[in-house]
Protein backbone atom coordinates (compact mmCIF):
# COMPACT_ATOMS: atom_id res chain seq x y z
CA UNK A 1 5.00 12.82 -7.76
CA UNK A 2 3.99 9.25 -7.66
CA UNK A 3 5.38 9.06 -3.72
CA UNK A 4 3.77 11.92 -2.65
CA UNK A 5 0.05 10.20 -3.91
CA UNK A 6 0.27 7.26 -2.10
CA UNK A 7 1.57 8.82 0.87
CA UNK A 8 -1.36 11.57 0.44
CA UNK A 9 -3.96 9.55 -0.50
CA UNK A 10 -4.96 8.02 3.05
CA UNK A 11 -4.65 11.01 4.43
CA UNK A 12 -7.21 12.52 2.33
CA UNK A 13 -9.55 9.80 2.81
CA UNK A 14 -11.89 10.58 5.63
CA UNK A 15 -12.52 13.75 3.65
CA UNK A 16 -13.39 12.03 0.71
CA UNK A 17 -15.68 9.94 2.85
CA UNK A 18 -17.57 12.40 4.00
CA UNK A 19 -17.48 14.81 0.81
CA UNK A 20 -19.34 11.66 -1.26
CA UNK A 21 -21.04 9.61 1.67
CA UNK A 22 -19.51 6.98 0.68
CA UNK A 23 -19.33 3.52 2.24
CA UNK A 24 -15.99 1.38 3.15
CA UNK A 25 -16.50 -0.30 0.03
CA UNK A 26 -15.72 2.70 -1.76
CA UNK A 27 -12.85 4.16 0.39
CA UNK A 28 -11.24 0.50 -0.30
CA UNK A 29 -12.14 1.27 -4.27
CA UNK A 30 -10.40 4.68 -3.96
CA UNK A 31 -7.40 2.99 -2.93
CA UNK A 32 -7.29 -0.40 -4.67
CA UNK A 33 -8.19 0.39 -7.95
CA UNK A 34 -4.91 2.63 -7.93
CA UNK A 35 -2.94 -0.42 -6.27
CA UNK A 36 -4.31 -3.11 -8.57
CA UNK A 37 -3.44 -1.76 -12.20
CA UNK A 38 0.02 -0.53 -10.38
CA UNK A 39 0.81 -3.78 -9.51
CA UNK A 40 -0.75 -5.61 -12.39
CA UNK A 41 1.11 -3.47 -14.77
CA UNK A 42 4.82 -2.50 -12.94
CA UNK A 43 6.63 -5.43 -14.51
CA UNK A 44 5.35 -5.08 -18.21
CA UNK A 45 5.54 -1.10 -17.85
CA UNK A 46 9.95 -2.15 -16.99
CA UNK A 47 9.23 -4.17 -20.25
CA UNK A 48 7.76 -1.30 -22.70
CA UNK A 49 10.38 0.98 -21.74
CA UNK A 50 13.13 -1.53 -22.67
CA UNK A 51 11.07 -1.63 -26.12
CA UNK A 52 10.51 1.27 -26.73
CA UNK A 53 12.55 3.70 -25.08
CA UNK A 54 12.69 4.49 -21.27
CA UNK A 55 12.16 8.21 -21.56
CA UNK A 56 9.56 7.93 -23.91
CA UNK A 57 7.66 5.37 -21.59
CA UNK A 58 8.39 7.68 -18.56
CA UNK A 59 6.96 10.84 -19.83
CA UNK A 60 4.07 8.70 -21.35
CA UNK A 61 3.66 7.21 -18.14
CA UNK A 62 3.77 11.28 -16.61
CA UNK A 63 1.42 12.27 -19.12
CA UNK A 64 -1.53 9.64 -17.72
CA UNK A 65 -0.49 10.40 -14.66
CA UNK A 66 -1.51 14.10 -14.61
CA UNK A 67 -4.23 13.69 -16.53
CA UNK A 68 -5.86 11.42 -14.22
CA UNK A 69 -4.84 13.24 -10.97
CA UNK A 70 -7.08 15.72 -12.69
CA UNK A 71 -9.68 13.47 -13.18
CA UNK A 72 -9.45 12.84 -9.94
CA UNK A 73 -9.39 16.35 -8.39
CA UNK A 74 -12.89 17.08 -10.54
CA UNK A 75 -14.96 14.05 -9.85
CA UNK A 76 -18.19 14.32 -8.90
CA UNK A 77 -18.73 11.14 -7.49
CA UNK A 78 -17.11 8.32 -5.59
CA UNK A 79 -17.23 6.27 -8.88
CA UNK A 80 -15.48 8.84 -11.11
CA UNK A 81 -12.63 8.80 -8.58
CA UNK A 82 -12.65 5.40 -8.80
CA UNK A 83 -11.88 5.20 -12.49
CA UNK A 84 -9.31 7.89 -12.37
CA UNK A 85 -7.13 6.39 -9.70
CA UNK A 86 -7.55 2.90 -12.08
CA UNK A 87 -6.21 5.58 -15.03
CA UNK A 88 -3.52 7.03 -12.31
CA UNK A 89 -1.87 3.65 -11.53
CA UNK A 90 -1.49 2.77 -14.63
CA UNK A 91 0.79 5.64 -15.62
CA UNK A 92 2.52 4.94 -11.90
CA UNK A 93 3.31 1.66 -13.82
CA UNK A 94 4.76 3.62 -16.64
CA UNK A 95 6.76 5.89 -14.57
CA UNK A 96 7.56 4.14 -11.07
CA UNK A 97 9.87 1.02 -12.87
CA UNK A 98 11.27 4.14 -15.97
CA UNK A 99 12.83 5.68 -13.06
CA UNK A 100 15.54 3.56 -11.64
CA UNK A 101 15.45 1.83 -15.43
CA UNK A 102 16.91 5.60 -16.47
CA UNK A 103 19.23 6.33 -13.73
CA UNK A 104 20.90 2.86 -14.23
CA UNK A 105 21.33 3.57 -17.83
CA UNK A 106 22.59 6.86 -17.16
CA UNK A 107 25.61 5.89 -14.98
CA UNK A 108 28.47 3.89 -15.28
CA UNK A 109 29.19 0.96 -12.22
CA UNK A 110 31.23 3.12 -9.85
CA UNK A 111 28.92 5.97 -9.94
CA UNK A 112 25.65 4.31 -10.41
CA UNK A 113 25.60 3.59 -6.06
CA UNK A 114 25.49 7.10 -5.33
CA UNK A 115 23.02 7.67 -8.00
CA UNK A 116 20.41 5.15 -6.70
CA UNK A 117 21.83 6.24 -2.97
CA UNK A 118 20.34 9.83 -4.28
CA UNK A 119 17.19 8.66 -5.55
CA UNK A 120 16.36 6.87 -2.65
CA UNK A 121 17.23 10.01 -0.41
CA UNK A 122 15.07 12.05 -2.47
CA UNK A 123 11.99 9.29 -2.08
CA UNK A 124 12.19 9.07 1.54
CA UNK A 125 12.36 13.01 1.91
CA UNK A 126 9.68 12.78 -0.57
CA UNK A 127 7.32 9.98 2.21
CA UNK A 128 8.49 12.54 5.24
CA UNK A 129 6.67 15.76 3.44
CA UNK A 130 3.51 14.11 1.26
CA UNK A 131 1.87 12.77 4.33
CA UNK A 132 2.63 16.40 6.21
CA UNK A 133 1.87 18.80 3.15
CA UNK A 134 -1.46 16.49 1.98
CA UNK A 135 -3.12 16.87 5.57
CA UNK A 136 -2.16 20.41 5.32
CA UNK A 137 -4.16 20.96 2.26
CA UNK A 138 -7.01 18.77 2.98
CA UNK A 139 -7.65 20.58 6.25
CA UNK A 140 -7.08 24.17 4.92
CA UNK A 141 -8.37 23.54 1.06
CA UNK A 142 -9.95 20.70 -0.01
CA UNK A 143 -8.84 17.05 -0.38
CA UNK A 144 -8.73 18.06 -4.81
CA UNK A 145 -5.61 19.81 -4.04
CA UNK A 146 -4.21 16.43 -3.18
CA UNK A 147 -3.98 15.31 -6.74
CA UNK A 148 -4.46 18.88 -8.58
CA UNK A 149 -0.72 18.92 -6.84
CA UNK A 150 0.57 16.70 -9.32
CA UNK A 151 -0.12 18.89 -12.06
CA UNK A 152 2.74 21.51 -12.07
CA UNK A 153 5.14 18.60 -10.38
CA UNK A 154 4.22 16.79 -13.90
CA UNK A 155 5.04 19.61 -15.78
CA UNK A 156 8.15 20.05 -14.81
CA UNK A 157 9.20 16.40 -15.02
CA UNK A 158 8.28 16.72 -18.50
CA UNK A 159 10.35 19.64 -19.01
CA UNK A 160 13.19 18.23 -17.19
CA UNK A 161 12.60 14.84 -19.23
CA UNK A 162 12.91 16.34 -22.44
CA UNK A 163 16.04 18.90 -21.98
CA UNK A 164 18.65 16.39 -19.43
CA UNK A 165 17.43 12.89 -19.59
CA UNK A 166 19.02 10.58 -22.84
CA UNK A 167 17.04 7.96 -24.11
CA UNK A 168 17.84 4.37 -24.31
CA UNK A 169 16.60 1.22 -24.95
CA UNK A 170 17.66 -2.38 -24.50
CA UNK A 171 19.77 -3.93 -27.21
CA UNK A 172 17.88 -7.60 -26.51
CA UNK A 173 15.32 -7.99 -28.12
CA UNK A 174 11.54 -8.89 -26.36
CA UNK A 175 8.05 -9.08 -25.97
CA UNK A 176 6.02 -7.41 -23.94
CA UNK A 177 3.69 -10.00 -21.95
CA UNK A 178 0.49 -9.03 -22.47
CA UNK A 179 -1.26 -12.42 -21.78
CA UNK A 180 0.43 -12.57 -18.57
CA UNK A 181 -0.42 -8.95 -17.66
CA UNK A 182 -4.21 -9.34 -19.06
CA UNK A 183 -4.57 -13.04 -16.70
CA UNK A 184 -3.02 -10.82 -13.49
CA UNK A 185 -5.43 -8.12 -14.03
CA UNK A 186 -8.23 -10.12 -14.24
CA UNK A 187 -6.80 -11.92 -10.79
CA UNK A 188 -6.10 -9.69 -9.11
CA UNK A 189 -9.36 -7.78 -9.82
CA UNK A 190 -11.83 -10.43 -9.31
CA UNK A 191 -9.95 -11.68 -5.60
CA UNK A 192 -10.40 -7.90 -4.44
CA UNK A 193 -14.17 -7.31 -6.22
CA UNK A 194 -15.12 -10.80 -4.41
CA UNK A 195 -13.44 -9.51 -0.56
CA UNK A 196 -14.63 -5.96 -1.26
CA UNK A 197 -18.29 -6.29 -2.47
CA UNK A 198 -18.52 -9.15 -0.29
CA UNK A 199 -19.49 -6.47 2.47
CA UNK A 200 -22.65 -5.21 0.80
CA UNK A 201 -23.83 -8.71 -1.49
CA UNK A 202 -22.97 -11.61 0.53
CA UNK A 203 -20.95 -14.18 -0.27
CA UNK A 204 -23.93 -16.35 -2.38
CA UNK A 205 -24.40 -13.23 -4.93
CA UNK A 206 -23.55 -14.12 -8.44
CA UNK A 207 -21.03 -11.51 -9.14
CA UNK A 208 -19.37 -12.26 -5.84
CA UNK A 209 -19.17 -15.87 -6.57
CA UNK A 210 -18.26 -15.10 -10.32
CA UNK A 211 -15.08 -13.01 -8.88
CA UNK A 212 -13.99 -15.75 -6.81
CA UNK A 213 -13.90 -18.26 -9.23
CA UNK A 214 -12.84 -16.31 -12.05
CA UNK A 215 -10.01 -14.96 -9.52
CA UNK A 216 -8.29 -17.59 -8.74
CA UNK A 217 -8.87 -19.67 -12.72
CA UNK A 218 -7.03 -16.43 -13.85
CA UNK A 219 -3.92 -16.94 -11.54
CA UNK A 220 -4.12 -20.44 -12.15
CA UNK A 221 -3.89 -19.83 -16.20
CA UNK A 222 -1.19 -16.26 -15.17
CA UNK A 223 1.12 -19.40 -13.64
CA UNK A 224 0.46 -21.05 -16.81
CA UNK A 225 1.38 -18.71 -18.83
CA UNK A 226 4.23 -17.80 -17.07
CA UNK A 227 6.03 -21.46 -17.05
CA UNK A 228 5.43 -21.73 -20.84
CA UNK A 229 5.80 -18.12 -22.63
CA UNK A 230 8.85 -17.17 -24.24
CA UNK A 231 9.54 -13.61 -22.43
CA UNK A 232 7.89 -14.43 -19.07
CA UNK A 233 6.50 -11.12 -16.96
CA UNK A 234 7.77 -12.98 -13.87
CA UNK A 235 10.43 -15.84 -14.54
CA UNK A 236 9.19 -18.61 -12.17
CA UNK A 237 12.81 -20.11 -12.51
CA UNK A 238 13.88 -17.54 -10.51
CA UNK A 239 11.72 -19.13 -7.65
CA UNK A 240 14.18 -22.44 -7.70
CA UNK A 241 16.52 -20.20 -5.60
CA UNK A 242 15.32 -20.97 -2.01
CA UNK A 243 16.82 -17.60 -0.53
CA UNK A 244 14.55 -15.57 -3.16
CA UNK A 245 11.08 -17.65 -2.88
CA UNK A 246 11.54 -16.65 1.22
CA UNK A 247 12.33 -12.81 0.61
CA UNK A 248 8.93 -12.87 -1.39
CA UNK A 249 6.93 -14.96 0.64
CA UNK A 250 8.67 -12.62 3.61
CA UNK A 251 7.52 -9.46 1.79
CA UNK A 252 3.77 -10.60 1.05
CA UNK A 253 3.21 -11.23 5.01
CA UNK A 254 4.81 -7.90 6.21
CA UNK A 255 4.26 -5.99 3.36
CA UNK A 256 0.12 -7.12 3.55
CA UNK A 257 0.47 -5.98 7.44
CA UNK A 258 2.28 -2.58 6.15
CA UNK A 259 -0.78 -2.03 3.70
CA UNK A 260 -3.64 -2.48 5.98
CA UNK A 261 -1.82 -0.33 8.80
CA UNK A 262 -1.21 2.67 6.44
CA UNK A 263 -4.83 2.46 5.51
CA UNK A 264 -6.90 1.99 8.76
CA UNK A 265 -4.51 4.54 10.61
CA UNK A 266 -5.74 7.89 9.33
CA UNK A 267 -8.64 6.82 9.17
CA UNK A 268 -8.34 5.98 13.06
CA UNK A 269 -6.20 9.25 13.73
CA UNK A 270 -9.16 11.60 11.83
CA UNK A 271 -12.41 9.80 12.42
CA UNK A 272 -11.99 8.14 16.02
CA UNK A 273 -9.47 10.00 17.69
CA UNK A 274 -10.37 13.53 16.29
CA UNK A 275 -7.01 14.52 15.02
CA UNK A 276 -6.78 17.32 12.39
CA UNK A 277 -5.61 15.51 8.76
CA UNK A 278 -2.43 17.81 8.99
CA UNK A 279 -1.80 16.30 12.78
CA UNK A 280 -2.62 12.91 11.10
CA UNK A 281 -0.23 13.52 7.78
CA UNK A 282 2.61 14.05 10.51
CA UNK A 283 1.84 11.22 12.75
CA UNK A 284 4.30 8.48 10.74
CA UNK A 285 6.82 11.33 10.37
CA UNK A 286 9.17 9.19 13.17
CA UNK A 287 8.51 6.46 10.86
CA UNK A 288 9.77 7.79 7.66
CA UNK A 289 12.76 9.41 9.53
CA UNK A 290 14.03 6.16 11.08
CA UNK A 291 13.46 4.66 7.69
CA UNK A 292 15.72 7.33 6.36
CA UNK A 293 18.61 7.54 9.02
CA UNK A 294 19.09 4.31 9.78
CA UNK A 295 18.98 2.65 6.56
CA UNK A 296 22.92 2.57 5.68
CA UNK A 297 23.44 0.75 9.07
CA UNK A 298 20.73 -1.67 8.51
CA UNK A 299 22.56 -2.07 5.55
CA UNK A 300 25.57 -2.97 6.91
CA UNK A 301 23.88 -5.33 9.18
CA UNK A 302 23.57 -7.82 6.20
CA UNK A 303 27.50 -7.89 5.47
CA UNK A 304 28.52 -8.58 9.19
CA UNK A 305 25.39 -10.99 10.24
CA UNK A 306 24.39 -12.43 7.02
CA UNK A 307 20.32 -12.01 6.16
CA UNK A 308 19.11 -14.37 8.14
CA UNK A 309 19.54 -12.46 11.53
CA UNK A 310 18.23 -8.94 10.66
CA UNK A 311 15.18 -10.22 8.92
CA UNK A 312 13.98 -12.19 12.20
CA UNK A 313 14.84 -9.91 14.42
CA UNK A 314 13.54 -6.71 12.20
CA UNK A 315 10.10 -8.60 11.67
CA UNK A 316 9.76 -9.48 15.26
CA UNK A 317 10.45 -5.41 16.60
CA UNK A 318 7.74 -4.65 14.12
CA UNK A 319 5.52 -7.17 15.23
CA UNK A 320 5.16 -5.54 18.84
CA UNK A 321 4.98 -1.47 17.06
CA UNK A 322 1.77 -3.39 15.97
CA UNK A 323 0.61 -5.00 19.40
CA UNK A 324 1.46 -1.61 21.03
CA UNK A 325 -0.92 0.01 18.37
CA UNK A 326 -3.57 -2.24 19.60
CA UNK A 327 -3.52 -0.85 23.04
CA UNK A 328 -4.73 2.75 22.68
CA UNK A 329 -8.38 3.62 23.48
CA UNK A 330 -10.33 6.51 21.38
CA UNK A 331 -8.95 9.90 22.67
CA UNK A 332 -5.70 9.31 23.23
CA UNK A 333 -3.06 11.41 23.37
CA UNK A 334 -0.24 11.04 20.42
CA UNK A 335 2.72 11.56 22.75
CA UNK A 336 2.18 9.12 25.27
CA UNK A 337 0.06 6.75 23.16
CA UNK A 338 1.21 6.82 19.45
CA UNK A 339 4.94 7.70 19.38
CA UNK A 340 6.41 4.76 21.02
CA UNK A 341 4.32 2.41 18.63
CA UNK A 342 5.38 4.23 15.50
CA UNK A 343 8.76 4.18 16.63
CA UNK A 344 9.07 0.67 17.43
CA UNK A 345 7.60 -0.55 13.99
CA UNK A 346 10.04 2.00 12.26
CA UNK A 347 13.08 0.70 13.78
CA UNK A 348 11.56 -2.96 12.76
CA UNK A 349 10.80 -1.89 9.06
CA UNK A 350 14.33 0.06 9.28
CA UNK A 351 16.50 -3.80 10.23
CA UNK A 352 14.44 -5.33 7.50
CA UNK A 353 14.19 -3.08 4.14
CA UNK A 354 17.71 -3.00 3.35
CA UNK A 355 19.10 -6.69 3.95
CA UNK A 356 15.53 -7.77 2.46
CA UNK A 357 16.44 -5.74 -0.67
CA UNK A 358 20.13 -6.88 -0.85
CA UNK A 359 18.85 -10.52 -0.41
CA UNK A 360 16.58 -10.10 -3.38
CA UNK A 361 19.49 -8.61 -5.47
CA UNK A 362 22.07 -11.09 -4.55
CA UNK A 363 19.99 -14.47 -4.25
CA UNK A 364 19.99 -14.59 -8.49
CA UNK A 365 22.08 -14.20 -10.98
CA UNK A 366 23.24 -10.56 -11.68
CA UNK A 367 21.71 -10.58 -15.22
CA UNK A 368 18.58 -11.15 -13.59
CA UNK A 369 18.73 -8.85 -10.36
CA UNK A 370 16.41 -6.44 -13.12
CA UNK A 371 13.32 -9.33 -12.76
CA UNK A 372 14.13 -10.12 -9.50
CA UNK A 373 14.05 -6.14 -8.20
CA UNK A 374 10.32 -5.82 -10.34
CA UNK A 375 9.01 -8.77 -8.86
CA UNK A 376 9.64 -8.07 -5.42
CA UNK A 377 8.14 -4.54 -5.79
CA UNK A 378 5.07 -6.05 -7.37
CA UNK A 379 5.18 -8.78 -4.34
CA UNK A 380 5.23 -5.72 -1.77
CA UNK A 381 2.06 -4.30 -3.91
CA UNK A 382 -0.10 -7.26 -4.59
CA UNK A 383 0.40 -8.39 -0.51
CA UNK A 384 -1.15 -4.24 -0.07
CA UNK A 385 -4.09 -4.75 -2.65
CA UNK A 386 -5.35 -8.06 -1.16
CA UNK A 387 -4.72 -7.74 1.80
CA UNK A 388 -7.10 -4.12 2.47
CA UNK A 389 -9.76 -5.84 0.55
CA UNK A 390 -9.66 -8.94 2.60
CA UNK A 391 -9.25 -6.36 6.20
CA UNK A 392 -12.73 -4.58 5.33
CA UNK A 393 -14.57 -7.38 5.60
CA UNK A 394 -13.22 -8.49 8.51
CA UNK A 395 -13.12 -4.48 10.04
CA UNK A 396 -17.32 -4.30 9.09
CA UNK A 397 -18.44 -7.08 11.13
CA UNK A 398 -15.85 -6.23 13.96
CA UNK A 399 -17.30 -2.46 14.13
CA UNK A 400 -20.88 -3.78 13.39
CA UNK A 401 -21.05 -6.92 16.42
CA UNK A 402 -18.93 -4.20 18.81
CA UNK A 403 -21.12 -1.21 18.14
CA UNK A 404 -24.68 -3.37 18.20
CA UNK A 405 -23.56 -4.90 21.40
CA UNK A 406 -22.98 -1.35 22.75
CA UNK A 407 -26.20 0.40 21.41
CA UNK A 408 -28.46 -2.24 22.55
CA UNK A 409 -27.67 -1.10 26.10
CA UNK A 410 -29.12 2.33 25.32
CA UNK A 411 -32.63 1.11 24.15
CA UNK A 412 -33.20 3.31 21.02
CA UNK A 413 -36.16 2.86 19.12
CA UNK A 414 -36.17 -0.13 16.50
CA UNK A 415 -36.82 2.55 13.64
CA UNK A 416 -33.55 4.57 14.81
CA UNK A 417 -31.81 1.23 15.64
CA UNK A 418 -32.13 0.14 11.88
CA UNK A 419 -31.07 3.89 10.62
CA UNK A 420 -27.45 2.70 12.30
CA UNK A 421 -26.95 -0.82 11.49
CA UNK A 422 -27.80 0.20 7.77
CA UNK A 423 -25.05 2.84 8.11
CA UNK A 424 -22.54 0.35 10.09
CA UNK A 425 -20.63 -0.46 6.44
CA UNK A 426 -19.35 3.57 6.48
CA UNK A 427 -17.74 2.37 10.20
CA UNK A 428 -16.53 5.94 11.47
CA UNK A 429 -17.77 8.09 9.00
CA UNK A 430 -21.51 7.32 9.20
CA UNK A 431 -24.10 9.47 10.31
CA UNK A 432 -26.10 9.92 13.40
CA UNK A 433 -29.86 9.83 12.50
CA UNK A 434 -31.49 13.18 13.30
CA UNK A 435 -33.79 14.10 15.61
CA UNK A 436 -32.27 12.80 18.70
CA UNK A 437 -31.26 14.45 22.25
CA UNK A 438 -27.90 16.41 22.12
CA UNK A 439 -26.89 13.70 25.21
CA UNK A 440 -27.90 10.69 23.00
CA UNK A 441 -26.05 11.76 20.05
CA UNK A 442 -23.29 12.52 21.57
CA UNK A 443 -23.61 8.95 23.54
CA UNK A 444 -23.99 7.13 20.04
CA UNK A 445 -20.99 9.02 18.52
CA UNK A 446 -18.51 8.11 21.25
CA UNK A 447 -20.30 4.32 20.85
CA UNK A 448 -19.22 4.76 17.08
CA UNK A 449 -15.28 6.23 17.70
CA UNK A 450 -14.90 3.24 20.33
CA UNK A 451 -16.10 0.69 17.82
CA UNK A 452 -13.94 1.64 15.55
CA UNK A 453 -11.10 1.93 18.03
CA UNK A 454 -11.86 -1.73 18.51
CA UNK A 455 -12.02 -3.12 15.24
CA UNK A 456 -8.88 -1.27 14.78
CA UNK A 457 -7.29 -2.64 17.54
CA UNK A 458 -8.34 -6.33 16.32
CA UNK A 459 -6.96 -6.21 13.10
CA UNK A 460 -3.54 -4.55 14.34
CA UNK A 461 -3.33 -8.19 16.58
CA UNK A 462 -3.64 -9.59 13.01
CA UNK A 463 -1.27 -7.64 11.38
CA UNK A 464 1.37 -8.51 13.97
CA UNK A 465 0.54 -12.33 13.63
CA UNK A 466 1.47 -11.26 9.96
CA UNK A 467 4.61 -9.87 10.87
CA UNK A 468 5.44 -12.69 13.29
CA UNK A 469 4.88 -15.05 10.05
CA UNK A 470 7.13 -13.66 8.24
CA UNK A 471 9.54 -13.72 10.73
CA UNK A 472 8.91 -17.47 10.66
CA UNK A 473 9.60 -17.58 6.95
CA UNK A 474 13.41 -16.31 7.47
CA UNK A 475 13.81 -18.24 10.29
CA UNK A 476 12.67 -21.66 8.76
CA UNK A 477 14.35 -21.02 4.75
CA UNK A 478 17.16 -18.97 4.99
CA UNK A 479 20.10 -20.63 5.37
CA UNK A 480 21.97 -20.30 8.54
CA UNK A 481 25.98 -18.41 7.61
CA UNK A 482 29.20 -19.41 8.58
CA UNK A 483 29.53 -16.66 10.33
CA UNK A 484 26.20 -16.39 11.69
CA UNK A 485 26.89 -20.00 13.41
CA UNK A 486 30.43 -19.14 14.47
């Protein structure tokens, strides 16, 4: 349930642009208000079910879950979507850590590898079919179907919950951090308000400037916190082990390129290169399968090269999927345009997940492989949050400078001139003022799909300096093996 939604999601979200009219600003809000109380919340959601009981966290967790997706399906308005997807991603932080926390309680050591092995299996069959079976019902329904989907998937969790799953609880006792989770929320929420609304009120406006400052003074006093609270949400001790401060520094580069990629590309596929959402849903489905078939031999790459290897090389193959995706033009054909680029960033995200995980599990102690696992997926999160609301800014004045540059060759009137430049903040999705020529219109539309082709193409040379960077990282902190120098 919770993989299919944020595979489905930006599929659905040209539709949802056009169905409200909304701006950018508000696509980015459709996405990062789910992202930001996910990753706010992941770490003390792993701590509640230790409290209180795993299962009963889970279904809890299920429970908000479906209740928001149908908020979500029935809102009337961009901003009632909004505040559902907050709602939805904070049961995702309920659910998404009580899932491995219950399979891990549920097996003993030599079965608990398979167990996990299965889970995984099931998550990546789960990424190659959300994308595929979203599209489908956006084109042939209505983008509501993408969350009213989670309703009978929740009930039968539930079900399935209650009858086969044991509960269980730890026998240490602790806290749940609340401070720390209340100062990360506030972060986190006033970095991506400041970058997000920044687009519409300009970096002098009051609550733009009270975001930023408020922003950062709440990470400042979450790091506080942290260092001096009994039952930290994230043990900064752990960051004393060089190996695991890389693999998180590593993940917030590539995972902030990941983020930003998964969210401009449907949009790219749908609204500048006139794919159908289903065509669009199966697009990354190369992606998801090298992820899938290749990820016990990436695996193995760790134990015969050591971590330092695969998560150069891994970053650097991924770093030219995204160059490649910066050389289409609007109207391009997937087979000779797309599929090499998705394939060449899947088989670079296929070297680096696994050793990147094992390094992460093995660079602290085992007791505290648990914090170490939570932090890393909140890393991967926060990197995706921050780093969409910092690409719309950037993607805004790209499209805007590209498209006015382009339009001013037509010489439109200054009345329909300001109709567009007031509409440039909805990039592809904004509308073509009426009462033009058919030949005009359809001049100014292919204007619009190229601008957009080339603010896409700008940040994709960005997200592979990203992935470059964080090919950097392992190659300047991890420590070179015995073997690997033999």
């Amino acid at each position: 349930m919770a993989f299919i939604d944020s595979t489905v999601v930006n599929v659905a979200l040209p539709a949802i642009q056009s169905s409200f009219h909304a701006t950018v600003v508000g696509v980015q809000w459709v996405v990062e208000s789910y992202g930001l109380l996910l990753s706010a919340f992941i770490l003390a959601g792993g701590s509640l079910g230790d409290l209180f009981g795993r299962r009963l966290i889970f279904v809890v967790g299920v429970v908000i879950f479906a209740a928001a997706s149908l908020g979500c399906g029935i809102s009337a308005n961009i901003q009632q979507l909004i505040l559902a997807r907050s709602i939805q991603g904070l049961g995702a932080a309920l659910l998404v850590p009580g899932s491995l926390a219950i399979i891990s309680t549920s097996f003993d050591e030599e079965s608990r590898g398979q167990a996990i092995g299965t889970w995984s299996g099931f998550t990546a069959i789960t990424a190659a079919i959300g994308p595929v079976l979203g599209g489908w019902l956006v084109q042939h329904a209505s983008w509501r179907w993408a969350f009213f989907i989670n309703l009978p998937l929740a009930a039968a969790v539930m079900v399935i919950s209650f009858w086969k799953v044991p509960e269980s609880r730890s026998a240490i006792a602790a806290r749940v951090d609340w401070l720390g989770a209340l100062f990360a929320t506030i972060g986190l929420a006033g970095l991506v308000t400041a970058f997000t609304e920044s687009v519409n009120l300009g970096w002098r406006n009051p609550v733009i400037l009270a975001g930023s400052i408020g922003g950062f003074g709440s990470l400042f006093a979450f790091v506080w916190v942290e260092r001096h609270i009994t039952f930290p949400m994230v043990p900064l001790t752990l960051f004393e082990s060089r190996s695991f401060t890389a693999a998180n520094l590593l993940t917030l580069l590539l995972y902030a390129a990941l983020g930003v990629f998964f969210f401009l590309f449907p949009l790219n596929l749908i609204q500048a290169q006139g794919y159908s959402a289903t065509a669009a849903g199966a697009a990354l489905l190369p992606f998801v399968l090298l992820m899938f078939f290749l990820s016990r031999w990436s695996g193995g790459l760790m134990t015969r090269y050591g971590a330092r290897g695969p998560l150069i090389l891994g970053p650097i193959i991924a770093s030219s999927g995204f160059v490649l995706f910066a050389v289409p033009s609007s109207g391009h054909n997937y087979w000779k345009s797309f599929l090499l680029p998705v394939i060449v960033l899947g088989l670079g995200m296929a070297i680096t997940v696994a050793p990147l995980t094992t390094l992460v599990m093995t660079s602290v102690e085992q007791k505290r492989v648990g914090a170490a696992s939570g932090i890393n997926n909140a890393t991967s999160r926060v990197a995706s949050v921050l780093a969409i609301a910092f690409v719309g800014i950037l993607m805004v004045h790209t499209f805007g400078a590209h498209l006015d540059r382009s339009l001013a060759s037509l010489s439109l009137p200054s009345t329909t001139m300001q109709q567009l430049q007031a509409e440039e903040n909805q990039l592809a999705g904004m509308q073509i003022p009426a009462g033009l020529d058919a030949s005009t219109s359809a001049t100014i539309d292919q204007l619009i799909r190229e601008g957009f082709v080339f603010g896409f193409q700008t940040i994709m040379l960005i997200c592979a300096g990203l992935s470059l960077a964080s090919a950097g990282v392992a190659w300047l902190m991890l420590p070179i093996t015995d073997r690997e120098a033999h």
